[in-house]
N, C-alpha and C. Protein backbone atom coordinates (compact mmCIF):
# COMPACT_ATOMS: atom_id res chain seq x y z
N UNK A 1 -67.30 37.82 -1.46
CA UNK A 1 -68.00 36.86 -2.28
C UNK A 1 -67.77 35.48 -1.68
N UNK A 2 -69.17 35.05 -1.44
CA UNK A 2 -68.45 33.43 -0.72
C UNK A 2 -68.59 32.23 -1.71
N UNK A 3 -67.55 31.79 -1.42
CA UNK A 3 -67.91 30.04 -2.48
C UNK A 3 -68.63 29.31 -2.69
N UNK A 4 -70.14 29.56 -2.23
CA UNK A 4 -71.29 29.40 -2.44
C UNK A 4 -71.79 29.54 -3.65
N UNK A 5 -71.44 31.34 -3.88
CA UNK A 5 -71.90 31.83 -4.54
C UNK A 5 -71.31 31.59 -6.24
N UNK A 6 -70.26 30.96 -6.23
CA UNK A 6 -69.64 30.39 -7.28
C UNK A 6 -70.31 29.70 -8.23
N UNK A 7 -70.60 28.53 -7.20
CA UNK A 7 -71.24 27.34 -7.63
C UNK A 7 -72.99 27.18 -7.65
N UNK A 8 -73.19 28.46 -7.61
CA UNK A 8 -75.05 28.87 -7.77
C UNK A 8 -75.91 28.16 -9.04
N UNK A 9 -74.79 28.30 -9.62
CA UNK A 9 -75.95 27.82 -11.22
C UNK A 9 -75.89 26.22 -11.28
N UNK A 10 -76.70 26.05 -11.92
CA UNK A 10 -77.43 24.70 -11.56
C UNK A 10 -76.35 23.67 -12.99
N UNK A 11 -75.87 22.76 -12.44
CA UNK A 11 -75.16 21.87 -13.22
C UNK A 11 -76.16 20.64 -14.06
N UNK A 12 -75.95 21.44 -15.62
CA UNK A 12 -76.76 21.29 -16.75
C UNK A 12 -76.35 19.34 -16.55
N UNK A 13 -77.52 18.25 -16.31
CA UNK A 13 -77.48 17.48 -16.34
C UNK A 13 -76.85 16.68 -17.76
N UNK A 14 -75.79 15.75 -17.58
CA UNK A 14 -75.77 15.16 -19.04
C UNK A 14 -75.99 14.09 -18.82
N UNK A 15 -76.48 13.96 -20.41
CA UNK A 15 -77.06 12.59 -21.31
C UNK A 15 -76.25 11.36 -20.72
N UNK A 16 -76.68 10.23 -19.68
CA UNK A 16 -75.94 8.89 -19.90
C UNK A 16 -75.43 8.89 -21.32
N UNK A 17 -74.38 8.08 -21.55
CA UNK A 17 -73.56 7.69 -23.20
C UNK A 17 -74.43 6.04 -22.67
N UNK A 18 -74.89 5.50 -24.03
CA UNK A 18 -75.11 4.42 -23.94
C UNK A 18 -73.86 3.11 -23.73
N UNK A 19 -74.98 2.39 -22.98
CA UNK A 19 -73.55 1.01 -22.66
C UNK A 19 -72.64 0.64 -23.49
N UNK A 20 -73.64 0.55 -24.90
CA UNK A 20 -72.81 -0.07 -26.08
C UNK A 20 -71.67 1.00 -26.41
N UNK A 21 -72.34 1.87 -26.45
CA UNK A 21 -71.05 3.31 -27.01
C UNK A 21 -70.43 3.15 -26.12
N UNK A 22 -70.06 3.51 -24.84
CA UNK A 22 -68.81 3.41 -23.70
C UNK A 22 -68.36 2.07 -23.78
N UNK A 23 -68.69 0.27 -24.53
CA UNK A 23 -68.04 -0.59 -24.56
C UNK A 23 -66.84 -0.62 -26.25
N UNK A 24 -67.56 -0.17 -27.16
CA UNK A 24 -67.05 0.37 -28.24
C UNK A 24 -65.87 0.98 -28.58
N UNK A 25 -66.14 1.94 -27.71
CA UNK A 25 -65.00 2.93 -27.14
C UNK A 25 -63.95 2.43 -26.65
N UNK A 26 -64.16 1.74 -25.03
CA UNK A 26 -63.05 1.57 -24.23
C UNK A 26 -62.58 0.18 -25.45
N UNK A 27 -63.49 -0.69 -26.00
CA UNK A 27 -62.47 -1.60 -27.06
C UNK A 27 -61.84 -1.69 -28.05
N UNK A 28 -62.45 -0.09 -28.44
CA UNK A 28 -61.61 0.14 -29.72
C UNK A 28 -60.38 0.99 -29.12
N UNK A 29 -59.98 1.64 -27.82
CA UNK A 29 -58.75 1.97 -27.39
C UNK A 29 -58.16 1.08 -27.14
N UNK A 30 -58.60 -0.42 -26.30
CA UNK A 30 -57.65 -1.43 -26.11
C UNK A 30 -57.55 -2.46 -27.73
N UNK A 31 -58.00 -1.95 -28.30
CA UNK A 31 -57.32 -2.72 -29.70
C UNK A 31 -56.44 -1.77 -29.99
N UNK A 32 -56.48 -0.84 -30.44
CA UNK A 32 -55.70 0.63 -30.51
C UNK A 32 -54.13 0.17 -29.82
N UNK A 33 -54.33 0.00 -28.55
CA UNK A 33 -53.08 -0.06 -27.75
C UNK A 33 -52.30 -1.28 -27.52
N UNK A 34 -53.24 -2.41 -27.84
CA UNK A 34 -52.57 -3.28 -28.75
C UNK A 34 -52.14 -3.31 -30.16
N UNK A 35 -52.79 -2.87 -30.34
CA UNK A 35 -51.63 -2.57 -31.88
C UNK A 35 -50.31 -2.31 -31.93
N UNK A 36 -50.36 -1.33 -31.00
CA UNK A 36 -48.77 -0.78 -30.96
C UNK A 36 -47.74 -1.63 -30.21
N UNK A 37 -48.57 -2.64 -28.81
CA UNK A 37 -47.89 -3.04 -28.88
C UNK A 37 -47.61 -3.97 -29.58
N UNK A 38 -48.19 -4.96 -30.08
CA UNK A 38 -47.86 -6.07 -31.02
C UNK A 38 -46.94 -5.92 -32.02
N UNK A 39 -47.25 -4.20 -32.75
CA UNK A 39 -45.84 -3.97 -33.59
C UNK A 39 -44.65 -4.06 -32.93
N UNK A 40 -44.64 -3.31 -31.39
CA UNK A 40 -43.39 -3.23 -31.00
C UNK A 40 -42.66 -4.97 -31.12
N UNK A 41 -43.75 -5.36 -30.43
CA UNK A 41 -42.99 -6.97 -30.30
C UNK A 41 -42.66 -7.45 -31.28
N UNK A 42 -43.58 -7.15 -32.37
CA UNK A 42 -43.40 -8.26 -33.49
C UNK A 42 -42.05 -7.57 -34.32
N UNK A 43 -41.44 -6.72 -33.87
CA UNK A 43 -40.59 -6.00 -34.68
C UNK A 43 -39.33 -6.85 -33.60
N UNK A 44 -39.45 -7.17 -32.15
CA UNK A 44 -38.19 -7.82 -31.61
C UNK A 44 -38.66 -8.94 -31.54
N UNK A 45 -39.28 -10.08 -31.96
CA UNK A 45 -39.28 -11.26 -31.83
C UNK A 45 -38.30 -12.00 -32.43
N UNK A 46 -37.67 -12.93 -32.10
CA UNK A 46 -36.72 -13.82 -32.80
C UNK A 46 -37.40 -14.63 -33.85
N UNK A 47 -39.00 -14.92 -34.02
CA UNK A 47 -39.35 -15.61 -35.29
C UNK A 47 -39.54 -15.14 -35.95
N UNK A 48 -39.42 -13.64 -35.67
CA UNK A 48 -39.31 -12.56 -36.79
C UNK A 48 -37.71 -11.95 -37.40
N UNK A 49 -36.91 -12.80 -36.64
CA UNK A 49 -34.90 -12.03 -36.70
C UNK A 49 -35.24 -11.39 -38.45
N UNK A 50 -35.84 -12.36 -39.01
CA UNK A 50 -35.74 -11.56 -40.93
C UNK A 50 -36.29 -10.37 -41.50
N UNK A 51 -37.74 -10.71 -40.89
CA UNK A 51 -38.53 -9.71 -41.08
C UNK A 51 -39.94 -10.20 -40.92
N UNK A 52 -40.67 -8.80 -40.77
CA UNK A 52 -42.09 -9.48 -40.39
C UNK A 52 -43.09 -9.87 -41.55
N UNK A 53 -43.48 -10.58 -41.50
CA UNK A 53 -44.51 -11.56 -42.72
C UNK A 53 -45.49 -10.25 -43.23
N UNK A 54 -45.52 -10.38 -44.23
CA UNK A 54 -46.54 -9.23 -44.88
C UNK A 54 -47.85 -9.90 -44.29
N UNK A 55 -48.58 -10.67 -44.03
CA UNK A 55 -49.85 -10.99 -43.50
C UNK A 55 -49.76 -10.85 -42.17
N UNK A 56 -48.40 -10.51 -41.01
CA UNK A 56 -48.64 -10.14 -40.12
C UNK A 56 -48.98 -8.34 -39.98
N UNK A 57 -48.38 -7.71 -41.05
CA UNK A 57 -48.34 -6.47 -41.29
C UNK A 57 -49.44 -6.29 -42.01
N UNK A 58 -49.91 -6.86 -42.52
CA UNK A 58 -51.36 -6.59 -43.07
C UNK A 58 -52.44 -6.68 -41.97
N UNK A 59 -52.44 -7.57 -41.01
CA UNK A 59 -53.02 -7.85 -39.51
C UNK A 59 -53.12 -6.54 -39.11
N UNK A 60 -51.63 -6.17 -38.86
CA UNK A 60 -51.93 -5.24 -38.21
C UNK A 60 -52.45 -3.69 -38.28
N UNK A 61 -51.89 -3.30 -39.52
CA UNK A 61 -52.51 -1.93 -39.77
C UNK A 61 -54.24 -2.48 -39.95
N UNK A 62 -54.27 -3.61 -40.27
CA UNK A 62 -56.30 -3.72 -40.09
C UNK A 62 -57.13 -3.50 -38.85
N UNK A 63 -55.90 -3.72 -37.93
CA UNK A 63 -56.36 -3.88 -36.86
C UNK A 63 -56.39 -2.33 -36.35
N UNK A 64 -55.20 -1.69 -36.49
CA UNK A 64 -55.35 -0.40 -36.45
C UNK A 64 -56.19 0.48 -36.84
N UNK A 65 -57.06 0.11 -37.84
CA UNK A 65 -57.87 0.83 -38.88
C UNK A 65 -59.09 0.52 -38.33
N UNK A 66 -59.17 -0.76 -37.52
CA UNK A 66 -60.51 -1.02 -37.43
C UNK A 66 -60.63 -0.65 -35.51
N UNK A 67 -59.22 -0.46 -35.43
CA UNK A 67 -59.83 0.03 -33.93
C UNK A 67 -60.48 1.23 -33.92
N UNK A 68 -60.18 2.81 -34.91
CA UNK A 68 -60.61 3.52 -34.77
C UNK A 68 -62.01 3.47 -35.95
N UNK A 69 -62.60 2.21 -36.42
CA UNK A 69 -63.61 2.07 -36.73
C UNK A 69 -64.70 1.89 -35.19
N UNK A 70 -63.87 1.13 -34.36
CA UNK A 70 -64.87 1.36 -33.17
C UNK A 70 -65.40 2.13 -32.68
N UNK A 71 -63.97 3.19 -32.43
CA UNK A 71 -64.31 4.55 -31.97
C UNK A 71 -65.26 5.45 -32.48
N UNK A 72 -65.12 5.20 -33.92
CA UNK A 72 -66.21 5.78 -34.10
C UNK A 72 -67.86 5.41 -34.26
N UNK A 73 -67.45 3.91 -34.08
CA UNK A 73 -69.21 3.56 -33.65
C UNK A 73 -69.41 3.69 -32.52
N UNK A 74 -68.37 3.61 -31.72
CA UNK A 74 -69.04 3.97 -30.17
C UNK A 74 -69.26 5.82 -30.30
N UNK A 75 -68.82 6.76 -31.02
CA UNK A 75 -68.76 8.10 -31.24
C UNK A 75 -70.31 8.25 -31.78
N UNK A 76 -70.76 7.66 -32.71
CA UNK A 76 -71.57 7.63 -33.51
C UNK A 76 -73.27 6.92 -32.70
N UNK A 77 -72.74 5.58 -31.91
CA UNK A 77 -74.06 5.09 -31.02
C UNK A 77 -74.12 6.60 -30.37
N UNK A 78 -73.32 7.43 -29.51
CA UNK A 78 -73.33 8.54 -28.53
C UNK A 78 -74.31 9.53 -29.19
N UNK A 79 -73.93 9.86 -30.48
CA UNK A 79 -74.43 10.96 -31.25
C UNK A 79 -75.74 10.98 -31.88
N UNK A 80 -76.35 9.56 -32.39
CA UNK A 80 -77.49 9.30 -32.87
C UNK A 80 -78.05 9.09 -32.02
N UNK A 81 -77.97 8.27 -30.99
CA UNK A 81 -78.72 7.22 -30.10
C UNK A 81 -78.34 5.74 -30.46
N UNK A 82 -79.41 4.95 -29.64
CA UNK A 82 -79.58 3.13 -29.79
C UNK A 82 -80.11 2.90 -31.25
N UNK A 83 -79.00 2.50 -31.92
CA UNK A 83 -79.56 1.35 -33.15
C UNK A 83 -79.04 0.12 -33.32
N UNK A 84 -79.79 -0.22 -33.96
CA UNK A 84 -78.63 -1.87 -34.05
C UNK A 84 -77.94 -2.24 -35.06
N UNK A 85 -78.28 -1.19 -35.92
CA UNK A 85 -77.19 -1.47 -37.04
C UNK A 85 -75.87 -0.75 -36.91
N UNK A 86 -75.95 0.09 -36.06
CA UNK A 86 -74.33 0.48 -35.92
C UNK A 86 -73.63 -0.42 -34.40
N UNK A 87 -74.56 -1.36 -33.48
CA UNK A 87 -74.39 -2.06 -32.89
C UNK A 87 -74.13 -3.14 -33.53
N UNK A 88 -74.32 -3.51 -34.55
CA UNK A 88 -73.79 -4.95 -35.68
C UNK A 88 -72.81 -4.58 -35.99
N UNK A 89 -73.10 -3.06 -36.47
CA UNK A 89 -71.41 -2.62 -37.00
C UNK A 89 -69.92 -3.04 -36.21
N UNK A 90 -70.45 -2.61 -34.98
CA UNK A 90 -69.66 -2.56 -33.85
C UNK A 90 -68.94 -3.98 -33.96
N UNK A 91 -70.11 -5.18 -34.02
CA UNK A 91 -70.06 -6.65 -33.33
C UNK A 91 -69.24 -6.88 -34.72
N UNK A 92 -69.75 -6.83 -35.94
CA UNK A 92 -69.03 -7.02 -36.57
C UNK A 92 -67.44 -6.84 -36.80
N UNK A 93 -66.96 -5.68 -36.19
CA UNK A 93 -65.93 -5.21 -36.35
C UNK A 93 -64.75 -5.58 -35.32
N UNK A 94 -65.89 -6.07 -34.52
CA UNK A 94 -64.82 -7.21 -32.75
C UNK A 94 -64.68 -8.73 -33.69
N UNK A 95 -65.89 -8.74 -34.94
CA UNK A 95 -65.82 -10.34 -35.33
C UNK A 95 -64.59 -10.11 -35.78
N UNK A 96 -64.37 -9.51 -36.59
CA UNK A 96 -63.32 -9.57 -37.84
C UNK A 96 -62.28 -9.37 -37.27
N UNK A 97 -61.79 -8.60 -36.43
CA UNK A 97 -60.67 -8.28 -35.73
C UNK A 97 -60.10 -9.70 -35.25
N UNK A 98 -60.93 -10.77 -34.68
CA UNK A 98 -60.44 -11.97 -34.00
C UNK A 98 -60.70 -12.72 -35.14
N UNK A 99 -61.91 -12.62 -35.76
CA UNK A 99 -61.31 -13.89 -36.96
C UNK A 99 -59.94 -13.63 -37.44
N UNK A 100 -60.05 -12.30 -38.22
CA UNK A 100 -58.61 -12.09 -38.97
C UNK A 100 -57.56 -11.65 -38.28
N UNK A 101 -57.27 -10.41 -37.76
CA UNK A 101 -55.94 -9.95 -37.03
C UNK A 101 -55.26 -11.10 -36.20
N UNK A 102 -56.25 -11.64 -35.32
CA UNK A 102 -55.78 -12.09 -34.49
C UNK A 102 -55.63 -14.07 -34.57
N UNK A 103 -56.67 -14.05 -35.45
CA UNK A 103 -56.00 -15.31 -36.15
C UNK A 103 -54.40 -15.56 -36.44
N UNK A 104 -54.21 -14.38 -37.73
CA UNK A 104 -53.23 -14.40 -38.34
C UNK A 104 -51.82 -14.45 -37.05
N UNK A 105 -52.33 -13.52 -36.20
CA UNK A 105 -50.93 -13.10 -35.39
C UNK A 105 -51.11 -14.63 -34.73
N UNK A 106 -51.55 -15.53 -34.72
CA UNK A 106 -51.76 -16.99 -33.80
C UNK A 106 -50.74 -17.90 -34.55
N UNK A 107 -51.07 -17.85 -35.87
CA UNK A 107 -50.65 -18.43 -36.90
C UNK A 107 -48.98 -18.32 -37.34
N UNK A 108 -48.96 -17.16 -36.97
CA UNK A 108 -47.49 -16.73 -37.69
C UNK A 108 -46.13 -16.65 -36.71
N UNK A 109 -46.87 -16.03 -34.98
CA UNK A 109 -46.13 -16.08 -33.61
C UNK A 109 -46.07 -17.88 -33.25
N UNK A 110 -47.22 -18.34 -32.77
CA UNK A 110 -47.43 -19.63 -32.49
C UNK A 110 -47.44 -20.56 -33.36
N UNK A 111 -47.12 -20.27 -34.80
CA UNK A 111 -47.62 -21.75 -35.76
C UNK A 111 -48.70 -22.57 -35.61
N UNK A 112 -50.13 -21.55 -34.95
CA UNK A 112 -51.46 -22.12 -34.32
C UNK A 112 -52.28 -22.23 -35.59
N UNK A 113 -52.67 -23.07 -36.09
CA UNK A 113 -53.52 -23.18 -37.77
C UNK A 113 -54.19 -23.58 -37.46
N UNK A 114 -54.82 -24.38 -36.14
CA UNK A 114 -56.39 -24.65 -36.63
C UNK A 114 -57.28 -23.66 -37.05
N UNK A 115 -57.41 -22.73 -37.18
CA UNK A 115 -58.48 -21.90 -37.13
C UNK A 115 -58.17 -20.57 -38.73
N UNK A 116 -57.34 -21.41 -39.61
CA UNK A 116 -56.67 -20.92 -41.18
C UNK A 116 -58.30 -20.36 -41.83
N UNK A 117 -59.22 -21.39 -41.55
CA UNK A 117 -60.13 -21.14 -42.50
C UNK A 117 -61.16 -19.98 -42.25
N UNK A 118 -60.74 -19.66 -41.07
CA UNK A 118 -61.94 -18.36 -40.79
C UNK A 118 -60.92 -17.13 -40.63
N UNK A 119 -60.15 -17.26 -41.67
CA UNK A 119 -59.46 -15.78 -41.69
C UNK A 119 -60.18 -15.18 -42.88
N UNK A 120 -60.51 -15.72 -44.16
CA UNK A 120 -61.41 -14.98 -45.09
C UNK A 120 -62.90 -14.68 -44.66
N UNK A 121 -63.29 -15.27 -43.53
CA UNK A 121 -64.43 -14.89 -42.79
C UNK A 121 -64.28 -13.35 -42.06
N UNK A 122 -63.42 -13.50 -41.79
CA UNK A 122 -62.94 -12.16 -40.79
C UNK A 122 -62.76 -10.69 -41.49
N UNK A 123 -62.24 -11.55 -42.92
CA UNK A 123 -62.67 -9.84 -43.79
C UNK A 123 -63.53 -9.59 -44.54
N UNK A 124 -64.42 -11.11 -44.53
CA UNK A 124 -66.42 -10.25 -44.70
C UNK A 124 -66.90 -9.79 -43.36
N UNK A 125 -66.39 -10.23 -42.56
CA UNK A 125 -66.82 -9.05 -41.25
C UNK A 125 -66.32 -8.01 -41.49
N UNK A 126 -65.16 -7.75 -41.77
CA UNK A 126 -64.54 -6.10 -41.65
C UNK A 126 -65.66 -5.46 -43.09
N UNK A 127 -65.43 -5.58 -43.70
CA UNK A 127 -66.21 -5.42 -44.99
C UNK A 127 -67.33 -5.07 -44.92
N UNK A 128 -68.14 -6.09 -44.08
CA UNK A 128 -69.57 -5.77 -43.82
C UNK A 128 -70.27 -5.08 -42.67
N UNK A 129 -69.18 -4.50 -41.58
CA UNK A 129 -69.24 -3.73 -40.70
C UNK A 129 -69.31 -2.25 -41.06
N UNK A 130 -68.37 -1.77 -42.37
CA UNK A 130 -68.56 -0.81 -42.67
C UNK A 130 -69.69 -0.72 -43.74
N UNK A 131 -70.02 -1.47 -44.15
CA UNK A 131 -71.55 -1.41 -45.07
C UNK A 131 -72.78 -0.88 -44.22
N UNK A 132 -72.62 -2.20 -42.99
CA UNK A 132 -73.96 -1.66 -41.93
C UNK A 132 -73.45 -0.83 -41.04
N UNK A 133 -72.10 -0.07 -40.91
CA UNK A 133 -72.25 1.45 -40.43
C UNK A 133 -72.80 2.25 -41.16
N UNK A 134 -72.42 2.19 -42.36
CA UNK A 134 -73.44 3.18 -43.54
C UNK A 134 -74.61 3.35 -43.53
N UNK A 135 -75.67 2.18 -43.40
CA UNK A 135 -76.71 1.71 -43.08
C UNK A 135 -77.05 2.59 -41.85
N UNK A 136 -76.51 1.94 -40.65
CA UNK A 136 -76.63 2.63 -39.39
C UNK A 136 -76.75 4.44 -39.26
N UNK A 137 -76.02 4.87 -40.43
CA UNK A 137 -75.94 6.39 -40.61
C UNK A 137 -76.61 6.95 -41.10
N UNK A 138 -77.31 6.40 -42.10
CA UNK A 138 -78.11 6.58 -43.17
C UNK A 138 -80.01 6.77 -42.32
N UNK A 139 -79.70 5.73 -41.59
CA UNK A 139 -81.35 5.73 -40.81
C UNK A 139 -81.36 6.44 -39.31
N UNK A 140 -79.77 6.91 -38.95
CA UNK A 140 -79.99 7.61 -37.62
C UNK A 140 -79.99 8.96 -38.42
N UNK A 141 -79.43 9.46 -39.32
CA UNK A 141 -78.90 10.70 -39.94
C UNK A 141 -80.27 11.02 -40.27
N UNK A 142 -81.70 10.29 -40.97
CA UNK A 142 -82.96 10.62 -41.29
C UNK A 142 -83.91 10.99 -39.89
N UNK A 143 -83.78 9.94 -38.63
CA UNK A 143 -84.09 10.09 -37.39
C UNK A 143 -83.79 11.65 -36.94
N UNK A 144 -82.28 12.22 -37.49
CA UNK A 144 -82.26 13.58 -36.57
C UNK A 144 -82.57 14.53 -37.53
N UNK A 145 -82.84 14.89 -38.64
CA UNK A 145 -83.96 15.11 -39.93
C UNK A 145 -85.12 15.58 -39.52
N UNK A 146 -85.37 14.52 -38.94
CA UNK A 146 -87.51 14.69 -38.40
C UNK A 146 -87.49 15.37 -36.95
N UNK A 147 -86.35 14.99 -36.18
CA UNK A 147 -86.03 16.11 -34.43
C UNK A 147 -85.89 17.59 -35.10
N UNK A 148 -85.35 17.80 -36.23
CA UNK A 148 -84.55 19.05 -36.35
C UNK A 148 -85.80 20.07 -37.15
């Protein structure tokens, strides 16, 4: 049998993943992997010797929560196709992450406050990211309805 003959059948072409889904993705793993580390640090920092600020710990499990909100809009752009409401979702969910998470961690590591007032901004982004993922699900979920 020669090794030719192995590799005879024809390699079932796959679907490009859209841009947005593969950017989604790889950013909701590097928020992901910042998370952990930021806990690690923020657990040995010396402006932390007492303990860590409940609004930095609130930061962060949001941030955690909302990284694998990415994942799954980049999971979700893959699975439906191109929409833009789970592409808002997405944008939304990079807004909120830097208004709020990363505000807060500015604020509390650096004593950096200009930017205090767009932390309640940051969790009508988180908020409203998962509204227009719903949205986004709701009109791709009818789209594969009418294919099926």
């Amino acid at each position: 049998m020669s090794s030719s003959s192995v590799n005879d059948t024809p390699a079932r072409a796959q679907p490009a993943w859209p841009v947005s889904a593969r950017w989604f993705l790889i950013l909701g793993a590097l928020s992901a992997c910042s998370s952990v580390v930021f806990s690690a640090a923020f657990a040995h920092l010396p402006v932390f010797a007492g303990s860590v600020p409940t609004a930095v710990q609130t930061a962060l499990s949001q941030q955690q929560f909302h990284s694998l909100g990415l994942l799954l809009t980049g999971l979700a752009l893959r699975a439906i196709g191109a929409s833009r409401w789970l592409f808002a979702a997405g944008c939304l969910m990079l807004l909120g992450l830097l208004l709020f998470s990363f505000n807060l961690y500015a604020r509390h590591v650096w004593a950096w406050d200009a930017l205090r007032a767009l932390v309640p901004w940051g969790g009508v982004s988180l908020i409203s990211a998962w509204l227009v993922l719903a949205v986004g699900f709701a009109q791709g979920c009818r789209g594969l309805n009418r294919q099926a």
